[in-house]
Protein backbone atom coordinates (compact mmCIF):
# COMPACT_ATOMS: atom_id res chain seq x y z
CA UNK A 1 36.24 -5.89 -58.72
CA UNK A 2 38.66 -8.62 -58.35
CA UNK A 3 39.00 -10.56 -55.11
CA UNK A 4 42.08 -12.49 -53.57
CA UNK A 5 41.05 -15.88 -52.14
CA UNK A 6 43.31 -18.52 -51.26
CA UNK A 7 42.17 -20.48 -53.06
CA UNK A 8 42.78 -18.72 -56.34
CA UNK A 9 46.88 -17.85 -54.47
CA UNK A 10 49.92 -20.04 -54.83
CA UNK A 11 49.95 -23.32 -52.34
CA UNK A 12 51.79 -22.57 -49.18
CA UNK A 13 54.92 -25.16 -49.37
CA UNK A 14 55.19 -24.93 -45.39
CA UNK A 15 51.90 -23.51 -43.74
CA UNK A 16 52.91 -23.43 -40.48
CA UNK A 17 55.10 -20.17 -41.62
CA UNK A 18 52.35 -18.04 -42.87
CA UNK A 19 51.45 -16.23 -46.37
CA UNK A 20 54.11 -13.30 -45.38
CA UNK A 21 56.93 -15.51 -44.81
CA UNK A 22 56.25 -17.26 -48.17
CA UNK A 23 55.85 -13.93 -50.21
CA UNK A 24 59.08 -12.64 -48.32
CA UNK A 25 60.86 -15.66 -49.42
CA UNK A 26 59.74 -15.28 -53.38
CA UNK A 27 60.48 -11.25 -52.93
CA UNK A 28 64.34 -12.90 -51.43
CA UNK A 29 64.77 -14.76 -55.01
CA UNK A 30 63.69 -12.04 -57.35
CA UNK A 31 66.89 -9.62 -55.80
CA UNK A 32 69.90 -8.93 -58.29
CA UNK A 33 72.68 -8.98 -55.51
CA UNK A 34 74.05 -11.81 -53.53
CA UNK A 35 74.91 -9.20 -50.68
CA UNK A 36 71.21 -7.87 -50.54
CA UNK A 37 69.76 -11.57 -50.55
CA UNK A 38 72.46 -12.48 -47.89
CA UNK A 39 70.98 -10.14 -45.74
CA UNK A 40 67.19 -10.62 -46.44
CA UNK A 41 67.60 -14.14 -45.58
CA UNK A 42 69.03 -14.22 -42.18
CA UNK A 43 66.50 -11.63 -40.85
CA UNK A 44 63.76 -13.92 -42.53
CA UNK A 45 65.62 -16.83 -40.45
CA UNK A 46 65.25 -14.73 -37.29
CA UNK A 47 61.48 -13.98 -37.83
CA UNK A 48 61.19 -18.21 -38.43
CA UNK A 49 62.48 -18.77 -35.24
CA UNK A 50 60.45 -16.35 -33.55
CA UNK A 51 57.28 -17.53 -35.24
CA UNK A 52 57.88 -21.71 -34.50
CA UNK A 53 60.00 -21.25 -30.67
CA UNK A 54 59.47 -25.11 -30.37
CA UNK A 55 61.85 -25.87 -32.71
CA UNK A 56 64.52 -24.29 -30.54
CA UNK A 57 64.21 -27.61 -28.56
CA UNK A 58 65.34 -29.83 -31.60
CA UNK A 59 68.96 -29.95 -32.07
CA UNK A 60 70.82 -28.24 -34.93
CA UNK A 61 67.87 -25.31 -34.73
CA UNK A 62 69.72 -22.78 -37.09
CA UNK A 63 70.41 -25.63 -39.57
CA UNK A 64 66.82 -26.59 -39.57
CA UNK A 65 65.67 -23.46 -40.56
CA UNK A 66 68.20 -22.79 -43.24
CA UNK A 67 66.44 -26.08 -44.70
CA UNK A 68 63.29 -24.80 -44.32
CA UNK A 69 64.42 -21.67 -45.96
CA UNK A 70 65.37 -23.64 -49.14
CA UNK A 71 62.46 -25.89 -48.78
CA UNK A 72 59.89 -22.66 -49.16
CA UNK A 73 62.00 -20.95 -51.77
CA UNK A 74 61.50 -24.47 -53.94
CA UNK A 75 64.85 -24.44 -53.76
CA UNK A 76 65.28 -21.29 -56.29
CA UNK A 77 66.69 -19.07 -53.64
CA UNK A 78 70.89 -18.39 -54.08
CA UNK A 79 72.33 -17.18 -50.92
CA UNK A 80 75.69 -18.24 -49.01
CA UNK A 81 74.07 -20.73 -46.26
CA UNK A 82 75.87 -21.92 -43.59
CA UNK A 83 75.11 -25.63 -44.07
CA UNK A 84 74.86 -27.63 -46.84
CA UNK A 85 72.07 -27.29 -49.38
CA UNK A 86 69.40 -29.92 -48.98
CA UNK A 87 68.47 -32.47 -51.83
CA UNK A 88 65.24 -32.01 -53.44
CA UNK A 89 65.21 -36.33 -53.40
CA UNK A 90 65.87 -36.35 -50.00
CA UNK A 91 63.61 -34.18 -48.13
CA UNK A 92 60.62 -35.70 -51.26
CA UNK A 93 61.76 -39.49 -50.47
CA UNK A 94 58.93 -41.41 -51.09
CA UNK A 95 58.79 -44.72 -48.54
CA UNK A 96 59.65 -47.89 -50.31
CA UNK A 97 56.79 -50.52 -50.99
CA UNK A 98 55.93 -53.14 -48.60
CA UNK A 99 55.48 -56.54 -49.91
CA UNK A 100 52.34 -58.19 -48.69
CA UNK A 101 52.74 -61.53 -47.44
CA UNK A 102 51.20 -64.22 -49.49
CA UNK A 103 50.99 -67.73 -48.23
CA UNK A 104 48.74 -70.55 -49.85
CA UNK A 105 47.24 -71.09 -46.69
CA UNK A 106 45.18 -74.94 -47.02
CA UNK A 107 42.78 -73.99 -44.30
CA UNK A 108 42.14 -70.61 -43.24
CA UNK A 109 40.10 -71.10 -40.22
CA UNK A 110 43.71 -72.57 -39.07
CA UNK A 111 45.33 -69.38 -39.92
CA UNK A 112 49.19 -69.67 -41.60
CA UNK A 113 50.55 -69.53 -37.70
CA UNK A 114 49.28 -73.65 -37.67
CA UNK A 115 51.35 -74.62 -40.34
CA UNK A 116 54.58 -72.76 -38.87
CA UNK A 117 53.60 -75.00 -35.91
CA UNK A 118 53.23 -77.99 -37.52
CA UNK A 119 56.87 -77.00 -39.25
CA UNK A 120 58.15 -76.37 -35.96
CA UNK A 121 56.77 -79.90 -34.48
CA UNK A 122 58.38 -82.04 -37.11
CA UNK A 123 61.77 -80.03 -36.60
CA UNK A 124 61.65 -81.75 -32.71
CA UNK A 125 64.13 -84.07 -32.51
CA UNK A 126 63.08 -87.09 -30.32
CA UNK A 127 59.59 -88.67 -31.38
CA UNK A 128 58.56 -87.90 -27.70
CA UNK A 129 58.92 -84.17 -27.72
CA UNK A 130 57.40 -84.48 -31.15
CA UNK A 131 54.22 -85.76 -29.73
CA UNK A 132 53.48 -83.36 -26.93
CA UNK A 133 54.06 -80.49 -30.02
CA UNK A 134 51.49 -82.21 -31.92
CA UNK A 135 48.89 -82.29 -28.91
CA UNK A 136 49.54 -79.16 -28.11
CA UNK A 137 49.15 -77.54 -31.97
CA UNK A 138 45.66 -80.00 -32.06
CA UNK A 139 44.46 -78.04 -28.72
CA UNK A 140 45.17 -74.87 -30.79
CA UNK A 141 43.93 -75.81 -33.54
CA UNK A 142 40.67 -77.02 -31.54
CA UNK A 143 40.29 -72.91 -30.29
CA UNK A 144 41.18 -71.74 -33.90
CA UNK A 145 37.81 -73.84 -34.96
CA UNK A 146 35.67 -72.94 -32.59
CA UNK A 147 36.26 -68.81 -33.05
CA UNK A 148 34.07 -69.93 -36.80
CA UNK A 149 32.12 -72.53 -35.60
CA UNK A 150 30.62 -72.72 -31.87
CA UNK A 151 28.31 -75.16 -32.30
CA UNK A 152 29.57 -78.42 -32.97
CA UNK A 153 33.80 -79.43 -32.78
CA UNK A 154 34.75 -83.00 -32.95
CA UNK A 155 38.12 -84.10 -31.85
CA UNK A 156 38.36 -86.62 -34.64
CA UNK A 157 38.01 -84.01 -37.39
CA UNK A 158 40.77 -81.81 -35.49
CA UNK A 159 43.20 -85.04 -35.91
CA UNK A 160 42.03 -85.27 -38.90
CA UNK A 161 43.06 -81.81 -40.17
CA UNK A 162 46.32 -82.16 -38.09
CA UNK A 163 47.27 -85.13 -40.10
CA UNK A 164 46.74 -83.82 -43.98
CA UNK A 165 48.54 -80.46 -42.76
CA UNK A 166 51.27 -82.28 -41.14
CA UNK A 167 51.23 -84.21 -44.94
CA UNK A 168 51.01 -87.70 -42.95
CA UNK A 169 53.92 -87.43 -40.08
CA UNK A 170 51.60 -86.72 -37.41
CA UNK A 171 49.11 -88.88 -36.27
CA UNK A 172 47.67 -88.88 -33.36
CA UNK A 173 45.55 -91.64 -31.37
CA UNK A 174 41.89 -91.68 -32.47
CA UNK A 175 40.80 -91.42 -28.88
CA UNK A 176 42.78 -88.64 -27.95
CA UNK A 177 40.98 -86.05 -25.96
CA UNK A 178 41.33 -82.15 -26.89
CA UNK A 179 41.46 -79.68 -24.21
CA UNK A 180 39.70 -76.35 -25.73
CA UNK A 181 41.66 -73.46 -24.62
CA UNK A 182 40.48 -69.99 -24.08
CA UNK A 183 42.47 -67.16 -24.09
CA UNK A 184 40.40 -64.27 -22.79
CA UNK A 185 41.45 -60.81 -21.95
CA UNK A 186 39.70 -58.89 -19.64
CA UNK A 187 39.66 -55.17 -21.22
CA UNK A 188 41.94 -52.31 -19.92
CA UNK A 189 39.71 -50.55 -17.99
CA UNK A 190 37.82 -53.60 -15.93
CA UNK A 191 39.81 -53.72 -12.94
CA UNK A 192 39.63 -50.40 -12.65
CA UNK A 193 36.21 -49.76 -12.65
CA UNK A 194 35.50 -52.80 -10.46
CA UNK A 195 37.96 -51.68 -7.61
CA UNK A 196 36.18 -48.10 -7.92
CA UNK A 197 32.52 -49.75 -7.78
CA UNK A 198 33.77 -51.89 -4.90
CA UNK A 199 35.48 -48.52 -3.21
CA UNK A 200 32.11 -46.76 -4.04
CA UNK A 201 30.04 -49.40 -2.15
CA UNK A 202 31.82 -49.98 0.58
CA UNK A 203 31.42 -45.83 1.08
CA UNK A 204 27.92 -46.04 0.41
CA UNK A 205 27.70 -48.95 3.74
CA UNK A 206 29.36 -46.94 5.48
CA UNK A 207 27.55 -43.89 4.98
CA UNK A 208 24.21 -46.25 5.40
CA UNK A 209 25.50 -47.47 8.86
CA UNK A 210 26.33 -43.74 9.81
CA UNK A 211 22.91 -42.37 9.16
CA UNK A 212 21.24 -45.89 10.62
CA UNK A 213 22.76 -45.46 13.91
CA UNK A 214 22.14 -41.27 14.04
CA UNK A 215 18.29 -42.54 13.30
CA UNK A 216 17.92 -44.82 15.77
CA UNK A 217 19.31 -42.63 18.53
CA UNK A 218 16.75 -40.42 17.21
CA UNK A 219 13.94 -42.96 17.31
CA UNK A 220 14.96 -43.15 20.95
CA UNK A 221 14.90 -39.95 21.98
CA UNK A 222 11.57 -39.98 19.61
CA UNK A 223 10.37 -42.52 22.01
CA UNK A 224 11.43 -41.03 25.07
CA UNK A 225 8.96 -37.92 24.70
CA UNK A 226 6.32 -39.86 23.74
CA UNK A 227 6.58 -41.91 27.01
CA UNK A 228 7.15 -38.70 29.30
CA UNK A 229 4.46 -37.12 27.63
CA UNK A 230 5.64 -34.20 26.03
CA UNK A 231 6.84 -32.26 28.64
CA UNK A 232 3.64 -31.23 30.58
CA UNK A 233 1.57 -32.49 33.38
CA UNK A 234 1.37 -35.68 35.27
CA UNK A 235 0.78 -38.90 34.04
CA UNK A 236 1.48 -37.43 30.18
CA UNK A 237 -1.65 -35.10 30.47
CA UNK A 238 -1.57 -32.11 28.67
CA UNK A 239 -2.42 -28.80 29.83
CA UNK A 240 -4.89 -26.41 28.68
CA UNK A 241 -4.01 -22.59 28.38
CA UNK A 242 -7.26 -19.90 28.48
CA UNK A 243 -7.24 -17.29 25.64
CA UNK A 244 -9.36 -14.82 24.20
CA UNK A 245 -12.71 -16.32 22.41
CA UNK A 246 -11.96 -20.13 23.46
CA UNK A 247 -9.30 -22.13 25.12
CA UNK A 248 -5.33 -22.91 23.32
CA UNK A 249 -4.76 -26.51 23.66
């Protein structure tokens, strides 16, 4: 006995059709007439718009089918479309390569985004303006060394680094003093959470103060039938009812 697996059938060119649309398709090619595949076609067109209705909201729907009418036929089928035949090459384009960047970065702890800097501060055109863009790419370059290294960061070695990048044209004073920046981002969903936990407590006092002041009306009331004793007798004395076999207190 033989049995029919997929995986032993022809690979569905567009799955979201089906294996009937597919084999309907192939049965399309294999007719002698133009007429009969004329006619085959379009109601195979009408059952591919009933079976995907969301492409009814992209325009040109008919033409879209007709493509994918070609596309599942391999483009064997012959019939008189109403639009133009796709190109194999174009609906198979393959995506052109992207050309990784390669830079001979000198010091990678500085990142290549340091040396556009230091390209940018020698393009400043007054020696003043020039400065501040050199303090400013040391204070940066001060963060960029402490993401590797927490422990220890001189200012010295910063200049230092600033001037063999910089290939000599900025120096800075030896006793310059580096501010270290930090650029810290709380996460997305921080302030959200804090103004519901803040929401949450303030409910919760609320609440607390609620029930605290029902209580101690409570303990007062508590307090007052203690001190009138109960409801029975003078003085808070209670009474003693007779019964059967003994007395009920």
């Amino acid at each position: 006995m033989d049995f029919d697996y997929n995986s032993t059938r022809p690979k569905l060119i567009l799955a979201e059709y089906g294996r009937n649309v597919q084999n309907m398709v192939d049965y399309i090619c294999t007719l002698p007439t133009q007429e009969e595949r004329n006619r085959y076609a379009q109601v195979v067109i009408d059952m591919m718009g009933v079976l995907n209705p969301h492409l009814r909201d992209v325009s040109d729907f008919k033409h879209k089918l007709w493509d994918h009418l070609h596309i599942i036929s391999d483009f064997k089928i012959e019939v008189e479309s109403p639009y133009p035949v796709p190109e194999r090459d174009a609906i198979h384009k393959k995506p052109e390569l992207l050309n990784y960047p390669q830079h001979a970065i000198r010091f990678k702890h500085y990142g290549y985004t340091v040396e556009r800097m230091i390209e940018k501060a020698l393009a400043m055109p007054t020696p003043e303006y020039r400065d501040r863009m050199a303090i400013s790419v040391a204070n940066f370059m001060k963060m960029a060394y402490t993401t590797w290294n927490k422990d220890s960061v001189q200012d010295e070695h910063i200049i230092q680094d600033l001037f063999e990048l910089s290939k000599g044209q900025l120096r800075l004073p030896a006793d310059t003093v580096l501010t270290k920046l930090d650029f810290k981002t709380p996460p997305p969903g921080n302030r959200t959470k804090t103004a519901t936990t803040s929401n949450g407590a303030n409910s919760n006092n609320n609440n607390n103060q609620k029930s605290g002041g029902s209580g101690h009306s409570h303990g007062h009331r508590d307090n007052n039938r203690k001190f009138s004793g109960g409801g029975g007798g003078a003085g808070g004395k209670k009474n003693f009812v007779p019964r059967k076999g003994g007395f009920k207190r």
